[in-house]
Protein backbone atom coordinates (compact mmCIF):
# COMPACT_ATOMS: atom_id res chain seq x y z
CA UNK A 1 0.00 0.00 0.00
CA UNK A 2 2.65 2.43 1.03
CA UNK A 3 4.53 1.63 -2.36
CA UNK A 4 1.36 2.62 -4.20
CA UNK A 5 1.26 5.49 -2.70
CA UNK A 6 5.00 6.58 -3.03
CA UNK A 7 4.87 5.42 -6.97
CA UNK A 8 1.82 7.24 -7.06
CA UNK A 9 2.85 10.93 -6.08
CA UNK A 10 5.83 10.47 -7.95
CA UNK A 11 4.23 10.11 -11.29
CA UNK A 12 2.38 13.00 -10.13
CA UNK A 13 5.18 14.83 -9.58
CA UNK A 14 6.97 14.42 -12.78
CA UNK A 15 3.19 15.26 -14.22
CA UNK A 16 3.42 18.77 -13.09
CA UNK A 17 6.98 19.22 -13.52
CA UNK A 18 5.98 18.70 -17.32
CA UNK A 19 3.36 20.41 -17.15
CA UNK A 20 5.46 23.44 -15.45
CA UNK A 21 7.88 23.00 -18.44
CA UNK A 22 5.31 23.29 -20.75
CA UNK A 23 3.24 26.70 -19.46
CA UNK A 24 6.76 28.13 -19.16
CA UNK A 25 7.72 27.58 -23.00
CA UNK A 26 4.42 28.59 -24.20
CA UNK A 27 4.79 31.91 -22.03
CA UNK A 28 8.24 32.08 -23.64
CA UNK A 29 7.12 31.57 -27.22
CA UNK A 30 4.31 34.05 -26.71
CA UNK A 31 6.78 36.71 -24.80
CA UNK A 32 8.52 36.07 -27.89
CA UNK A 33 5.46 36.83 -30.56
CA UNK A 34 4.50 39.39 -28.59
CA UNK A 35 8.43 41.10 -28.35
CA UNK A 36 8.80 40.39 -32.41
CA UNK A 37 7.11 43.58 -33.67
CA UNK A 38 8.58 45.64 -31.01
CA UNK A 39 12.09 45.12 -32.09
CA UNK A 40 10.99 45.39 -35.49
CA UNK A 41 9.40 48.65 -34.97
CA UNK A 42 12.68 49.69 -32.96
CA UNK A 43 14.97 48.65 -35.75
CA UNK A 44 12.97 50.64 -38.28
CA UNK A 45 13.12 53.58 -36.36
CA UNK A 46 16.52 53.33 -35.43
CA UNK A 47 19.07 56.02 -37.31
CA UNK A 48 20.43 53.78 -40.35
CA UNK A 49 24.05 54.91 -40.36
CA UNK A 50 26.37 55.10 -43.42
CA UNK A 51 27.99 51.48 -43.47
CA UNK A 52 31.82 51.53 -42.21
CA UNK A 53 33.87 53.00 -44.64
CA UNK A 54 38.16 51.58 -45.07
CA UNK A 55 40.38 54.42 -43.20
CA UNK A 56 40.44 57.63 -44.62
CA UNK A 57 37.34 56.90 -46.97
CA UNK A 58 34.60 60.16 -46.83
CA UNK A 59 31.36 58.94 -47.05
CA UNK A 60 29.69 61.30 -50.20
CA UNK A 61 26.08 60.85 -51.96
CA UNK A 62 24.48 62.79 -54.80
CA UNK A 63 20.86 62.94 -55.68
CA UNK A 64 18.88 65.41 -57.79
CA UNK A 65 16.35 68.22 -56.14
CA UNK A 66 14.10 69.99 -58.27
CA UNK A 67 15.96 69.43 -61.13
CA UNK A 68 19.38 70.27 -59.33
CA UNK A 69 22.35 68.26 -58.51
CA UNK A 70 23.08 67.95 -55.01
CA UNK A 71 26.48 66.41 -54.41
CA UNK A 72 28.53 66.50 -50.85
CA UNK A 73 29.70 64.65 -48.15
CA UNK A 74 26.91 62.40 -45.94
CA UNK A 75 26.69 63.60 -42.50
CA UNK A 76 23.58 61.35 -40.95
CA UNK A 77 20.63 59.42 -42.46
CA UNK A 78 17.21 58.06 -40.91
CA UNK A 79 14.08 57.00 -42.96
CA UNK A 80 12.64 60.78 -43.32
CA UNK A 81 15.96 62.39 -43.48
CA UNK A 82 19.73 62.93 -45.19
CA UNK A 83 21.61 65.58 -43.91
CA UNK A 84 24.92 66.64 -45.95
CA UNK A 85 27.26 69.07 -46.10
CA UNK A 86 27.56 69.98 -49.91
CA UNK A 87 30.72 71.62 -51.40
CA UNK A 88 31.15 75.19 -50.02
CA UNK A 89 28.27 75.32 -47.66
CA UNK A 90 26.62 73.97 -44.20
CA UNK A 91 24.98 70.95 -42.98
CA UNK A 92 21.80 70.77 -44.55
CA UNK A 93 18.67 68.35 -43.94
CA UNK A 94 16.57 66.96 -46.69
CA UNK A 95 13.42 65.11 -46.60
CA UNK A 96 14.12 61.61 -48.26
CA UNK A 97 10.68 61.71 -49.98
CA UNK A 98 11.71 65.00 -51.90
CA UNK A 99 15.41 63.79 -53.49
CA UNK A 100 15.76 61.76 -56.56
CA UNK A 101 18.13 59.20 -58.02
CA UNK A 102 19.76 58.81 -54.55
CA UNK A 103 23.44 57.26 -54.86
CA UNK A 104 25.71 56.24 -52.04
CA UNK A 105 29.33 56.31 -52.70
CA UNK A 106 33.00 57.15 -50.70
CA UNK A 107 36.22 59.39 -51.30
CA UNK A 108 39.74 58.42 -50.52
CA UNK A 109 40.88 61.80 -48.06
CA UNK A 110 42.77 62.86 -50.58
CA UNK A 111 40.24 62.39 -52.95
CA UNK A 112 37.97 64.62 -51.01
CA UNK A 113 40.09 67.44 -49.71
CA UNK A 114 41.95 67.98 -53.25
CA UNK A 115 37.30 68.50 -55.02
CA UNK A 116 37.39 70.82 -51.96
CA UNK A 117 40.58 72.71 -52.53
CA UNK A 118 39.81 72.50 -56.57
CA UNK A 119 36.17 73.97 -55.63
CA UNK A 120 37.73 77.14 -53.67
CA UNK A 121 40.00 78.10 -56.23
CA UNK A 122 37.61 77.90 -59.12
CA UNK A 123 35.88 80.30 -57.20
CA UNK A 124 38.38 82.29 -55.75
CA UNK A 125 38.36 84.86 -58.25
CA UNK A 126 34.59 85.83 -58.52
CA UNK A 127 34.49 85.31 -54.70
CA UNK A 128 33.96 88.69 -52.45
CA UNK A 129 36.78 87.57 -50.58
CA UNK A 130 39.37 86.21 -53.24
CA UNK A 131 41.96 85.93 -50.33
CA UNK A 132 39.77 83.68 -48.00
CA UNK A 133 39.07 81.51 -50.97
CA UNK A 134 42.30 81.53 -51.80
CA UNK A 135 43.36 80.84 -48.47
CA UNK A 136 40.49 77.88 -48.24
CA UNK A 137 41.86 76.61 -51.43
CA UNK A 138 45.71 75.77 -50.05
CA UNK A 139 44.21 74.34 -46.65
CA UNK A 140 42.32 71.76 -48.56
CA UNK A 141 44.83 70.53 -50.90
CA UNK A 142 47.38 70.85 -48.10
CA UNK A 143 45.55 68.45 -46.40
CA UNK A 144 45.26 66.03 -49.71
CA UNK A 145 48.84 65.93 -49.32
CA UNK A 146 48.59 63.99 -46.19
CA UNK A 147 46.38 61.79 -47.65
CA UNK A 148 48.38 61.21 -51.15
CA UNK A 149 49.42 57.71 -51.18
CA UNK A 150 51.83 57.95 -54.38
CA UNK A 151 54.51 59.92 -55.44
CA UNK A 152 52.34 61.09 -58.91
CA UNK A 153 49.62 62.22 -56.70
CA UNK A 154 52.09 64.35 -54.55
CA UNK A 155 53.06 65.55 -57.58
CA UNK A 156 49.79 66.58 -58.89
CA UNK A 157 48.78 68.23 -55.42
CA UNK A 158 52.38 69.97 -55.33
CA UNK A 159 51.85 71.39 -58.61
CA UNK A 160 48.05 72.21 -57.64
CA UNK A 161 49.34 74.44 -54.79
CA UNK A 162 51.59 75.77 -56.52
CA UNK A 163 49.01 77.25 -58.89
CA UNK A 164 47.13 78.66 -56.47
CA UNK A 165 50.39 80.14 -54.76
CA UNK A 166 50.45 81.81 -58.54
CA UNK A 167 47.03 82.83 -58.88
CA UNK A 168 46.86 84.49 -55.49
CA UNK A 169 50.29 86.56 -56.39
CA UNK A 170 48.53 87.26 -59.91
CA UNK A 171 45.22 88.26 -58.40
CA UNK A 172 47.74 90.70 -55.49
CA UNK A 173 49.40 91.99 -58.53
CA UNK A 174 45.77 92.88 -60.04
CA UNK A 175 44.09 94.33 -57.21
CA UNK A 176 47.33 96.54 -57.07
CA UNK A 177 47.00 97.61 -60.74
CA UNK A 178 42.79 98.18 -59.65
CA UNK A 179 43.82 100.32 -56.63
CA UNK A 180 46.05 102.30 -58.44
CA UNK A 181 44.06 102.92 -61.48
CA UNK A 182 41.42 103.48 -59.13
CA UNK A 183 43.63 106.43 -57.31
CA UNK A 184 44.46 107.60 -60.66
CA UNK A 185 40.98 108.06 -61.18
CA UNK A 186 40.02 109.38 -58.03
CA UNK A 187 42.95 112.02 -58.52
CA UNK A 188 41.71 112.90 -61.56
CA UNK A 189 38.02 113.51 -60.56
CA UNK A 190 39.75 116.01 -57.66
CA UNK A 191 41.60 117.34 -60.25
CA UNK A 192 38.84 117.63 -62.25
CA UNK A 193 36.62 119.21 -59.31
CA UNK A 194 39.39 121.57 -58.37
CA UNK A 195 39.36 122.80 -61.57
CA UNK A 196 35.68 123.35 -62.44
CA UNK A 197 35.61 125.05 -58.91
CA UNK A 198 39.12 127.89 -60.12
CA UNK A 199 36.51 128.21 -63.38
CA UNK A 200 33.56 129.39 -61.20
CA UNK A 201 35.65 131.47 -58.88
CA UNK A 202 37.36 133.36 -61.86
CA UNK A 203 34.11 133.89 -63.58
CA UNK A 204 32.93 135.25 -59.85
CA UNK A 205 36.15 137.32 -59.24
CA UNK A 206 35.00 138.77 -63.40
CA UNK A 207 31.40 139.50 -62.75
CA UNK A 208 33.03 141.10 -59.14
CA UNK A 209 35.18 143.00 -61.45
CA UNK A 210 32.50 144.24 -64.20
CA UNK A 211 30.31 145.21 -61.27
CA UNK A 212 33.32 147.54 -59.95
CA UNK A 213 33.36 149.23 -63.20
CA UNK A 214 29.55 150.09 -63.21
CA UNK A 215 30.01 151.59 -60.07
CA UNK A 216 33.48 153.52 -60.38
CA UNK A 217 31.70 154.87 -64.02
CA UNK A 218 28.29 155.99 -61.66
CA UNK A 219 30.58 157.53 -59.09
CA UNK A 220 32.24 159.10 -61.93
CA UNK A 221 29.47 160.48 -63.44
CA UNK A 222 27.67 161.66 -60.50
CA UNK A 223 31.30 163.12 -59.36
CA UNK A 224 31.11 165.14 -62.34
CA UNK A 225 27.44 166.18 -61.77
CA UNK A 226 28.21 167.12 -58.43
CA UNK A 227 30.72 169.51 -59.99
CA UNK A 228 28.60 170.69 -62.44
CA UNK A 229 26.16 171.78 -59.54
CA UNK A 230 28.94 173.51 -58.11
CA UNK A 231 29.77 175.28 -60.90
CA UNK A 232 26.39 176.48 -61.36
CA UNK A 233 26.79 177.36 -57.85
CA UNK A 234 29.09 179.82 -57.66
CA UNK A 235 28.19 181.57 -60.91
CA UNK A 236 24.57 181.54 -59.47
CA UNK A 237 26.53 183.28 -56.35
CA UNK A 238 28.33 185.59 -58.77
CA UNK A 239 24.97 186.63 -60.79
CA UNK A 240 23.35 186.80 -56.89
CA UNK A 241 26.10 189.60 -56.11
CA UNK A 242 26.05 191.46 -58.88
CA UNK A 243 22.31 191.86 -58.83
CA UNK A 244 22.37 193.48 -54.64
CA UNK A 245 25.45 195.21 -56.21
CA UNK A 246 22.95 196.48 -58.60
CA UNK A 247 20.13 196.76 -56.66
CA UNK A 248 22.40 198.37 -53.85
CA UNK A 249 23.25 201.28 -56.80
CA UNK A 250 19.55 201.66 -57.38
CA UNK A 251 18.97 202.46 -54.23
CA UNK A 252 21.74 204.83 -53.98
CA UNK A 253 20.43 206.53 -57.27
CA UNK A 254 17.95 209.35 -55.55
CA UNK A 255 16.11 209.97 -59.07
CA UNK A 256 12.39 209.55 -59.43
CA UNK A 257 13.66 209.34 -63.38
CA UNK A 258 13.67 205.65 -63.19
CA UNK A 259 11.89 204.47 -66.44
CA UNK A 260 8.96 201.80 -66.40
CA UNK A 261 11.09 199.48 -68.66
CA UNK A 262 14.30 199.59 -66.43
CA UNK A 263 12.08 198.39 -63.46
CA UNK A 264 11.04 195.75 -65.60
CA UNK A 265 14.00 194.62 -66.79
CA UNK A 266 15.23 194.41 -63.59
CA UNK A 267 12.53 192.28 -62.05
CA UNK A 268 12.35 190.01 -64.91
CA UNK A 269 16.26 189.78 -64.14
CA UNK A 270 15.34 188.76 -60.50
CA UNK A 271 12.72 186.29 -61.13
CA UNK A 272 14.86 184.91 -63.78
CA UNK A 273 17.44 184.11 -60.89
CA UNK A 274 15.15 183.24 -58.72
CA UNK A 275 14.21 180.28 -60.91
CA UNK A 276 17.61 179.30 -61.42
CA UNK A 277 18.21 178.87 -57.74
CA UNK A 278 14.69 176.88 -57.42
CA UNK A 279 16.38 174.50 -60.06
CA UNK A 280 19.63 173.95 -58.44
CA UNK A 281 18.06 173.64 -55.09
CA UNK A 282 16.37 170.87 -56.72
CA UNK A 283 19.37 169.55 -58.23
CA UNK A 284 21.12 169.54 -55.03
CA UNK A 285 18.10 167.62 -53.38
CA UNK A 286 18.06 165.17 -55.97
């Protein structure tokens, strides 16, 4: 009886051990279903990184935009976005859904810094700044000498630099020849100015001068008026004293035999006179 029993709960035993073994697999399997989508949903939203390039290797794409080619070097990429940094400018983001004929490709360093270097000095001379671009152009090929793995690609960066070392002196040489003509020019302008500006003064200083001469001939002529009126002055005066000389000698004359006509004569001779020194009064007045 007792080994019944023991055989018993031992098969009863291993019964829910299996049974234990079994309810923890299925909860497995279905944490597992149930974690599946999750960590597909996570992957997919997960930043999908340019794959690892060899050393020295700059990740670059190129796509089109509204009809323009957009070529530079691949900063980040998710589903939704690409940021790059294109030749010349920034970082820039661009939805995925808006870009065209998307490529993925890689520059050696040297590769890369010698399209940057060749960029700035194609530019340099319509740039604002010819010197920074200049300047830009040297640093990036200077920097695709460290990179240059052969002696023909030294070379060909050597002589690169070496062009822009002669461009820069060219375009120093022609800013000098600008400046100068441009002082030449400004010189001549003053010279210009300062001569329009004698012009106006001498025609001043000649109307000055004409004016001078109108007066000096008014204060002539009314000099010699003035003298005239003196003139008339003093033989008015003379006339005036021989008339009381004459009308002094009239009165002296104790005759009652004075004639009607000498009487008139002699007052026509006084009003006559008198009308004379009314006008130069006037004159004087004037």
């Amino acid at each position: 009886m007792r080994t019944w029993k023991k055989g018993s709960w031992l098969a009863a035993l291993a019964l829910l051990s299996a049974a234990g073994l079994m309810v923890r697999a299925e909860q497995a399997a279905s944490d597992e279903r149930a974690a599946a989508p999750a960590t597909r949903e996570a992957v997919s939203a997960a930043p999908t990184e340019p794959l690892p390039e060899p050393a020295g290797a700059v990740p670059m794409v190129e796509f089109a935009l509204e009809g323009t080619k957009v070529r530079g070097r691949l900063i980040s990429e998710t589903d939704q976005l690409i940021r790059v940094e294109p030749l010349g400018g920034g970082t820039i983001g661009y939805r995925k859904d808006a870009v065209g004929d998307l490529r993925r490709f890689s520059l050696s360093g040297e590769a890369y810094h010698e399209e940057y270097g060749d960029y700035w000095h194609e530019r340099a001379w319509t740039a604002d700044d010819p010197s920074a671009e200049f300047a830009k152009a040297r640093q990036a090929l200077q920097k695709a000498l460290l990179y240059a793995g052969s002696d023909d690609a030294r070379a060909r960066l050597n002589a690169k630099l070496q062009a822009v070392s002669a461009d820069r002196e060219e375009w120093q040489k022609e800013a000098l020849r600008k400046a100068e003509v441009e002082a030449a020019r400004q010189q001549a302008d003053l010279a210009r100015a300062q001569k329009e500006l004698t012009q106006e003064r001498l025609a001043a200083l000649k109307r000055q001068e004409q004016d001078i001469q109108r007066i000096q001939a008014a204060l002539g002529e009314t000099q010699r008026q003035i003298q005239h009126l003196l003139n008339v002055a003093v033989d008015v005066g003379r006339r005036l004293d021989r008339l009381e000389e004459d009308m002094d000698r009239l009165d002296r004359l104790d005759t009652i035999f004075i004639t009607q006509s000498v009487f008139l004569d002699l007052k026509r001779a006084h009003l006559e006179l008198k009308r004379q020194v009314d006008r130069l009064e006037q004159m004087i007045r004037r």
